[in-house]
C-alpha atoms as a PDB file:
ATOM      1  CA  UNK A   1       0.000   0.000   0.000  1.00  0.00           C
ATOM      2  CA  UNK A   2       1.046   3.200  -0.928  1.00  0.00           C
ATOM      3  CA  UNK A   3       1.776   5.452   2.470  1.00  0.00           C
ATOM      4  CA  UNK A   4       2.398   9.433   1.675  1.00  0.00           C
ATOM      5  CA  UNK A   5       5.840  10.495   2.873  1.00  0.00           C
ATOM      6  CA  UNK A   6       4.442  13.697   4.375  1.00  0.00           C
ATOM      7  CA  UNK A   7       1.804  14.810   6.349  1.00  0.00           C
ATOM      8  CA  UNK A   8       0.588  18.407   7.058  1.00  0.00           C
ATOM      9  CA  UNK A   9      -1.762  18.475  10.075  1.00  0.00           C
ATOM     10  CA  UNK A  10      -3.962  20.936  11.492  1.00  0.00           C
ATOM     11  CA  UNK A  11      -3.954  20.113  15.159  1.00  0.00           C
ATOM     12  CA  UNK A  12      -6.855  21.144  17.636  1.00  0.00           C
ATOM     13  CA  UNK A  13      -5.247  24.405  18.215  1.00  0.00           C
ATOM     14  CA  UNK A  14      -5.173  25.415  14.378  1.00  0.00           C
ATOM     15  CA  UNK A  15      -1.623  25.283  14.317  1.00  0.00           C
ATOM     16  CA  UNK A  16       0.057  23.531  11.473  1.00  0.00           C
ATOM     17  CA  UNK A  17       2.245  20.558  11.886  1.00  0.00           C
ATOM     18  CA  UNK A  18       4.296  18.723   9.377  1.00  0.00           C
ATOM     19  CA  UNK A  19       4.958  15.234  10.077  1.00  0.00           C
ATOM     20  CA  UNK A  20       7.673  13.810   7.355  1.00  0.00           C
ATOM     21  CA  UNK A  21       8.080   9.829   8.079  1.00  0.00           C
ATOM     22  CA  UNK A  22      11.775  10.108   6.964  1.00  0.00           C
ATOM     23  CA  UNK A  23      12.681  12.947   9.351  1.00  0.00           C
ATOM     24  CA  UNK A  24      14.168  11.435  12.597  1.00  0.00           C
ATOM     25  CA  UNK A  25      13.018  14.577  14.172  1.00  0.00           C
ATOM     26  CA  UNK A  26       9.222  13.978  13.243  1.00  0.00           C
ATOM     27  CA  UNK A  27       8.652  10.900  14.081  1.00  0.00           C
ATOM     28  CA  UNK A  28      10.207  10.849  17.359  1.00  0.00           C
ATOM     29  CA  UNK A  29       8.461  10.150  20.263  1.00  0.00           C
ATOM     30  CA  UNK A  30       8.949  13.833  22.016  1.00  0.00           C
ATOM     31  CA  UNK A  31       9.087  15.270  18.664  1.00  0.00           C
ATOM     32  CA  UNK A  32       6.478  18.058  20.711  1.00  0.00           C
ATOM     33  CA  UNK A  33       8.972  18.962  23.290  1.00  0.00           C
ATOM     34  CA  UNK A  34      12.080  19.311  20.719  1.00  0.00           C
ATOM     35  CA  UNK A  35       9.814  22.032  18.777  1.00  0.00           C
ATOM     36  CA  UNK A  36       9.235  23.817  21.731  1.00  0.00           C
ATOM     37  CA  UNK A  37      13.208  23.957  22.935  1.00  0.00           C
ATOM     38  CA  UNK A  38      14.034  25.381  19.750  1.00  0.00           C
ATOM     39  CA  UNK A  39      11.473  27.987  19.561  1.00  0.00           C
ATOM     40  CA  UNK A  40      13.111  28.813  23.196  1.00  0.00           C
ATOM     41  CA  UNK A  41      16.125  29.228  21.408  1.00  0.00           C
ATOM     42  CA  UNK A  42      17.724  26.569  22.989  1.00  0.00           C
ATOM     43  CA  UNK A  43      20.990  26.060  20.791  1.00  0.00           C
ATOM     44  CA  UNK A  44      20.383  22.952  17.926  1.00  0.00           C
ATOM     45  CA  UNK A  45      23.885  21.854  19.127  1.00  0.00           C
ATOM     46  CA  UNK A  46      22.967  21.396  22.233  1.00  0.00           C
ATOM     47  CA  UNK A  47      19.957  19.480  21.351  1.00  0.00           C
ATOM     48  CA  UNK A  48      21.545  17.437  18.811  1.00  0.00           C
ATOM     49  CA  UNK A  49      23.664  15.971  21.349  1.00  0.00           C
ATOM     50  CA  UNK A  50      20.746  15.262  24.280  1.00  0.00           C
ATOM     51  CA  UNK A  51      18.329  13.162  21.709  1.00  0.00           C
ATOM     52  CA  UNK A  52      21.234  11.946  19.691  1.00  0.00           C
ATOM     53  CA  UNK A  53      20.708  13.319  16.235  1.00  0.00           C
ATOM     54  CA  UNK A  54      22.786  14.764  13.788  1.00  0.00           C
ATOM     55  CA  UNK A  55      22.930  18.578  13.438  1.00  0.00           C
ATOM     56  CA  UNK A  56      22.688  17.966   9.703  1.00  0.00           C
ATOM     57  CA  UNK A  57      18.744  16.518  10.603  1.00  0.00           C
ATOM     58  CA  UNK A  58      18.001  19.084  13.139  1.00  0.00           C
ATOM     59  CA  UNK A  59      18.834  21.623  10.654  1.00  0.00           C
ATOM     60  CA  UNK A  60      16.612  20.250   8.154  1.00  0.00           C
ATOM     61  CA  UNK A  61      13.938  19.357  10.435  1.00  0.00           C
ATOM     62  CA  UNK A  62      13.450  23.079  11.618  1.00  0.00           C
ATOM     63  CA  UNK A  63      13.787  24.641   7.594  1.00  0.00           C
ATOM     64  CA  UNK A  64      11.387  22.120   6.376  1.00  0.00           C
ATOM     65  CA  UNK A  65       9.209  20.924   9.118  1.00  0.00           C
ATOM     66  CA  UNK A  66       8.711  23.628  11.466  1.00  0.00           C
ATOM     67  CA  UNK A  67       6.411  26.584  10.097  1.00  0.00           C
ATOM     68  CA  UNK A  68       3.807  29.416  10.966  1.00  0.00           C
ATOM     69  CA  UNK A  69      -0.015  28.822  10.094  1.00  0.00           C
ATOM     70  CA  UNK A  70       0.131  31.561   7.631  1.00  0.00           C
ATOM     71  CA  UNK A  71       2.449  30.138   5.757  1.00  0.00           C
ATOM     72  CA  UNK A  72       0.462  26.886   4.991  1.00  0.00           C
ATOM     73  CA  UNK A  73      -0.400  28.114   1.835  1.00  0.00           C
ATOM     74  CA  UNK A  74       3.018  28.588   0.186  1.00  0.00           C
ATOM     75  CA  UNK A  75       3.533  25.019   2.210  1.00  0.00           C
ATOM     76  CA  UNK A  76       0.854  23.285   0.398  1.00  0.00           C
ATOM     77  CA  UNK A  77       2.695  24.310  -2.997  1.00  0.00           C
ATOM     78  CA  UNK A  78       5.766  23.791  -2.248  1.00  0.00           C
ATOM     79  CA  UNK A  79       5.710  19.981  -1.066  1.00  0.00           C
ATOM     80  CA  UNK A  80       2.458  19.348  -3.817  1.00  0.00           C
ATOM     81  CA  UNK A  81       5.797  19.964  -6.376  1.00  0.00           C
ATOM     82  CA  UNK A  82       7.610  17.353  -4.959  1.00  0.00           C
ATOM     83  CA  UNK A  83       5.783  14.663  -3.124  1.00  0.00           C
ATOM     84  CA  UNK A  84       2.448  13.060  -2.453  1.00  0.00           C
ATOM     85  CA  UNK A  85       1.213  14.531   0.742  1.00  0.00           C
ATOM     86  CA  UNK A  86      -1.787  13.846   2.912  1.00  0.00           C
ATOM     87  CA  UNK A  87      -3.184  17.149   4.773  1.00  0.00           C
ATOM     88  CA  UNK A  88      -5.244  15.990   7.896  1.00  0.00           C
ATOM     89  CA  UNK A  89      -7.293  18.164  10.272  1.00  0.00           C
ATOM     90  CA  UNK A  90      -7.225  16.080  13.636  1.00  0.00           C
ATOM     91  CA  UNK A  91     -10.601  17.903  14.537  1.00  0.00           C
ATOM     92  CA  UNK A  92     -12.347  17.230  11.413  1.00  0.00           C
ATOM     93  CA  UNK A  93     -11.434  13.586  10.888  1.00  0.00           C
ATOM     94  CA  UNK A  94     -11.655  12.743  14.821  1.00  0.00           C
ATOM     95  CA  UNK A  95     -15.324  14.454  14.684  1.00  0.00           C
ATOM     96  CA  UNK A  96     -16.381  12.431  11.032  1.00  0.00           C
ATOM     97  CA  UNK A  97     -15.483   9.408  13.379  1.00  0.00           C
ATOM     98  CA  UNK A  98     -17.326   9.749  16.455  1.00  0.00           C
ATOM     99  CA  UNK A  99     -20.159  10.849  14.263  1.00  0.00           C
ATOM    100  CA  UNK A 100     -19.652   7.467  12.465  1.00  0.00           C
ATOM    101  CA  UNK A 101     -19.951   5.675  16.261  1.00  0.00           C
ATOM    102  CA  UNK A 102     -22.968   7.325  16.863  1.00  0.00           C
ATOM    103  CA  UNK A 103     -24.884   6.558  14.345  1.00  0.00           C
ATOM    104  CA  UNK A 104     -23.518   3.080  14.547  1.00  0.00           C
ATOM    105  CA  UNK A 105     -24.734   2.638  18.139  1.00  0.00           C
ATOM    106  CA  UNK A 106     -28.191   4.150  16.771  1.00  0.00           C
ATOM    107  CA  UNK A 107     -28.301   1.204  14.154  1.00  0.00           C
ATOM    108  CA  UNK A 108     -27.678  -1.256  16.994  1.00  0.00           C
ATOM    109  CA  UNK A 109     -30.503   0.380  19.498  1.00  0.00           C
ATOM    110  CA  UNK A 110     -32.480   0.337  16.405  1.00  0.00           C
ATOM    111  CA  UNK A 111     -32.813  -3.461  15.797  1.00  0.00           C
ATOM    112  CA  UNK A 112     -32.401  -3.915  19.311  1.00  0.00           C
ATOM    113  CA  UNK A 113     -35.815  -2.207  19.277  1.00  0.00           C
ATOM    114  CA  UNK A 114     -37.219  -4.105  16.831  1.00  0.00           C
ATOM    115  CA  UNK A 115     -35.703  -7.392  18.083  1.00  0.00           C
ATOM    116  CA  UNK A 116     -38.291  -6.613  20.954  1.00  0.00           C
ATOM    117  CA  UNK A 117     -41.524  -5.671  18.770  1.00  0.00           C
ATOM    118  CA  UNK A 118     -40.306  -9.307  16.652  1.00  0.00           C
ATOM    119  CA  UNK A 119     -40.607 -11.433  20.244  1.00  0.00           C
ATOM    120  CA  UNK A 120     -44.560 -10.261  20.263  1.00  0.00           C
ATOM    121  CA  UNK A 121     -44.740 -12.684  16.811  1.00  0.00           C
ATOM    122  CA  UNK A 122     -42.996 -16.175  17.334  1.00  0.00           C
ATOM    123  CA  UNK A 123     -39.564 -15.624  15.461  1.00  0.00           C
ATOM    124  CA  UNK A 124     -38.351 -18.605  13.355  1.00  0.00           C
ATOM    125  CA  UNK A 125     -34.901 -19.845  13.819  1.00  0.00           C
ATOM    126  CA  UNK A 126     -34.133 -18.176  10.193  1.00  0.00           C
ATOM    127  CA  UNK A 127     -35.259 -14.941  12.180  1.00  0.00           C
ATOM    128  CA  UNK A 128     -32.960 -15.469  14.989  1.00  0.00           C
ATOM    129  CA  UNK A 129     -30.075 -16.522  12.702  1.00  0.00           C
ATOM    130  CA  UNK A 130     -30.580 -13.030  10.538  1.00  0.00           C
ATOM    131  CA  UNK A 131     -30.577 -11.019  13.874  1.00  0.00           C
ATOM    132  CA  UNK A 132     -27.189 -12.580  14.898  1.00  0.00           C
ATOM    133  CA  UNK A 133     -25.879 -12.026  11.543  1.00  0.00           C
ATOM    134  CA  UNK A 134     -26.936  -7.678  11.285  1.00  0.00           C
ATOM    135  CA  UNK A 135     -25.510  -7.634  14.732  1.00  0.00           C
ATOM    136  CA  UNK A 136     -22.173  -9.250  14.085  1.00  0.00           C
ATOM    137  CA  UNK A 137     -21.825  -6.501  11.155  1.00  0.00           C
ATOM    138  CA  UNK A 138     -22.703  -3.846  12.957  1.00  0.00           C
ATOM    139  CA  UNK A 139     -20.527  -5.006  15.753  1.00  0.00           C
ATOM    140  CA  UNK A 140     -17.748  -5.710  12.868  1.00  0.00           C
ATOM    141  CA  UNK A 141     -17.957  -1.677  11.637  1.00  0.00           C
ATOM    142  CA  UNK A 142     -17.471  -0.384  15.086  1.00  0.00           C
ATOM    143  CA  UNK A 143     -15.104  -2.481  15.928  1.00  0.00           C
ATOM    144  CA  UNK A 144     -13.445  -0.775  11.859  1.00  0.00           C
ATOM    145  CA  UNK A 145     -13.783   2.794  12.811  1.00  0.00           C
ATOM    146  CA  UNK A 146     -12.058   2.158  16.059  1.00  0.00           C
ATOM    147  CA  UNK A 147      -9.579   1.000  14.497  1.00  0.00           C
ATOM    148  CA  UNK A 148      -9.188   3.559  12.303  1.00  0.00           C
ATOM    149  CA  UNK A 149      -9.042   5.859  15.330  1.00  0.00           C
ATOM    150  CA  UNK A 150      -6.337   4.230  16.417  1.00  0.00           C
ATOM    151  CA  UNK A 151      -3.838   4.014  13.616  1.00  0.00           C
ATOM    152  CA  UNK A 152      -4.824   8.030  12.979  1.00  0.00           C
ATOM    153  CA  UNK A 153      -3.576   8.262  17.125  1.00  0.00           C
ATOM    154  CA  UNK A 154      -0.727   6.209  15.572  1.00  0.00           C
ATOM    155  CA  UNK A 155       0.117   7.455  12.457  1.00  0.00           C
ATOM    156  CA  UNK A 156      -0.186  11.161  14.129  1.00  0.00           C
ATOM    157  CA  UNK A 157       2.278  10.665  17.070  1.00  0.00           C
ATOM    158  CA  UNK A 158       0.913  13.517  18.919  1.00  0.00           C
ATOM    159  CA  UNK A 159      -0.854  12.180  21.656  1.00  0.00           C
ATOM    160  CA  UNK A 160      -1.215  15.232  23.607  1.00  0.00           C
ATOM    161  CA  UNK A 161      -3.470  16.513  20.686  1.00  0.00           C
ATOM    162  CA  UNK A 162      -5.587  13.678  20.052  1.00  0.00           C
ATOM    163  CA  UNK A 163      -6.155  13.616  24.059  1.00  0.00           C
ATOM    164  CA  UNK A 164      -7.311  17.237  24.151  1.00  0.00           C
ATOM    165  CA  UNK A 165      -9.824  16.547  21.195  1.00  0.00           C
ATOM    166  CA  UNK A 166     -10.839  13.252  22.665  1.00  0.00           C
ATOM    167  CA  UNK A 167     -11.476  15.517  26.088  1.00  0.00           C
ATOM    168  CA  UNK A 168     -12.981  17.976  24.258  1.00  0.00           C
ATOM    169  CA  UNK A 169     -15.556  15.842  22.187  1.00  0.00           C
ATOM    170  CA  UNK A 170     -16.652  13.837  25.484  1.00  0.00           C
ATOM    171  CA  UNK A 171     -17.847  17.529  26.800  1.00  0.00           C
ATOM    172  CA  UNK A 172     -21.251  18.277  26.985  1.00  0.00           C
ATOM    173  CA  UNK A 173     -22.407  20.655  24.375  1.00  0.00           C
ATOM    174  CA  UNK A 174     -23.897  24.412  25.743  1.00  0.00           C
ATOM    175  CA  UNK A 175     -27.208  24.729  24.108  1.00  0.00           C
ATOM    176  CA  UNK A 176     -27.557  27.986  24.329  1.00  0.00           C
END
């Protein structure tokens, strides 16, 4: 299967991230935490050295990978040129999958509903073996978009992120 090599990513903040799966930098675990020493202007040498990279990478990874919303634009161009490149919004795709859930679940409630109105007229063992069968399909997409949940968690590498949207989309909605 054919995986893109870069990935530009609108976290929940609305900043832009670009995740490259051949830059050491990017795909490393505190990947989050390097950013941020840099943009302290902690010296590159320096941090080089502590996560064990070469400066040559940490150079790169910072003119590349590292870049201001506005910019995104001129971004979008710029790698489109070169490379195949996947442009997620955590938000958006986290939201299209909980929305997926839901209505899910509803299908499920839904024959479970009329599972109940079908025990009023004797069911036939045909009947029974159906209602295993739409259940076991249901449960079989559910079980899909969870796991497509997961390997976006995965893929991502930014759990803080996908936390803070999980949080966010278990809130109560104001109905104001």
């Amino acid at each position: 299967m054919f995986r893109p090599e870069i990935y530009i990513v609108r976290n929940f903040n609305g900043e832009v991230v670009i995740i490259s799966r051949d830059c050491p930098v990017c795909v490393h675990p505190e990947r989050i935490e390097i950013d941020r020493k840099v943009m302290l202007a902690q010296s590159i040498r320096e941090l080089a050295e502590e996560y064990g990279f070469r400066l040559d990478d940490l150079v790169e990874h910072f003119s590349q990978h590292v870049i201001k919303a506005e910019k995104i634009r001129l971004l979008q161009y710029r790698y489109l040129e070169r490379r195949f490149v996947r442009y997620i919004d955590l938000q958006e795709e986290l939201l299209k999958l909980v929305d997926r859930l839901n209505l899910l679940f509803g299908r499920l409630e839904k024959f479970d509903e009329q599972s109940i109105d079908v025990s009023r007229s004797k069911p036939t063992a045909r009947d029974y073996i159906a209602s295993i069968s739409e259940r076991r399909k249901i449960i079989g997409e559910i079980r899909e978009t969870l796991h497509v949940i997961n390997k976006l968690k995965n893929e991502v590498k930014n759990e803080k992120d996908l936390t803070e949207i999980l949080k966010k989309l278990g809130e109560p909605k104001n109905c104001s």
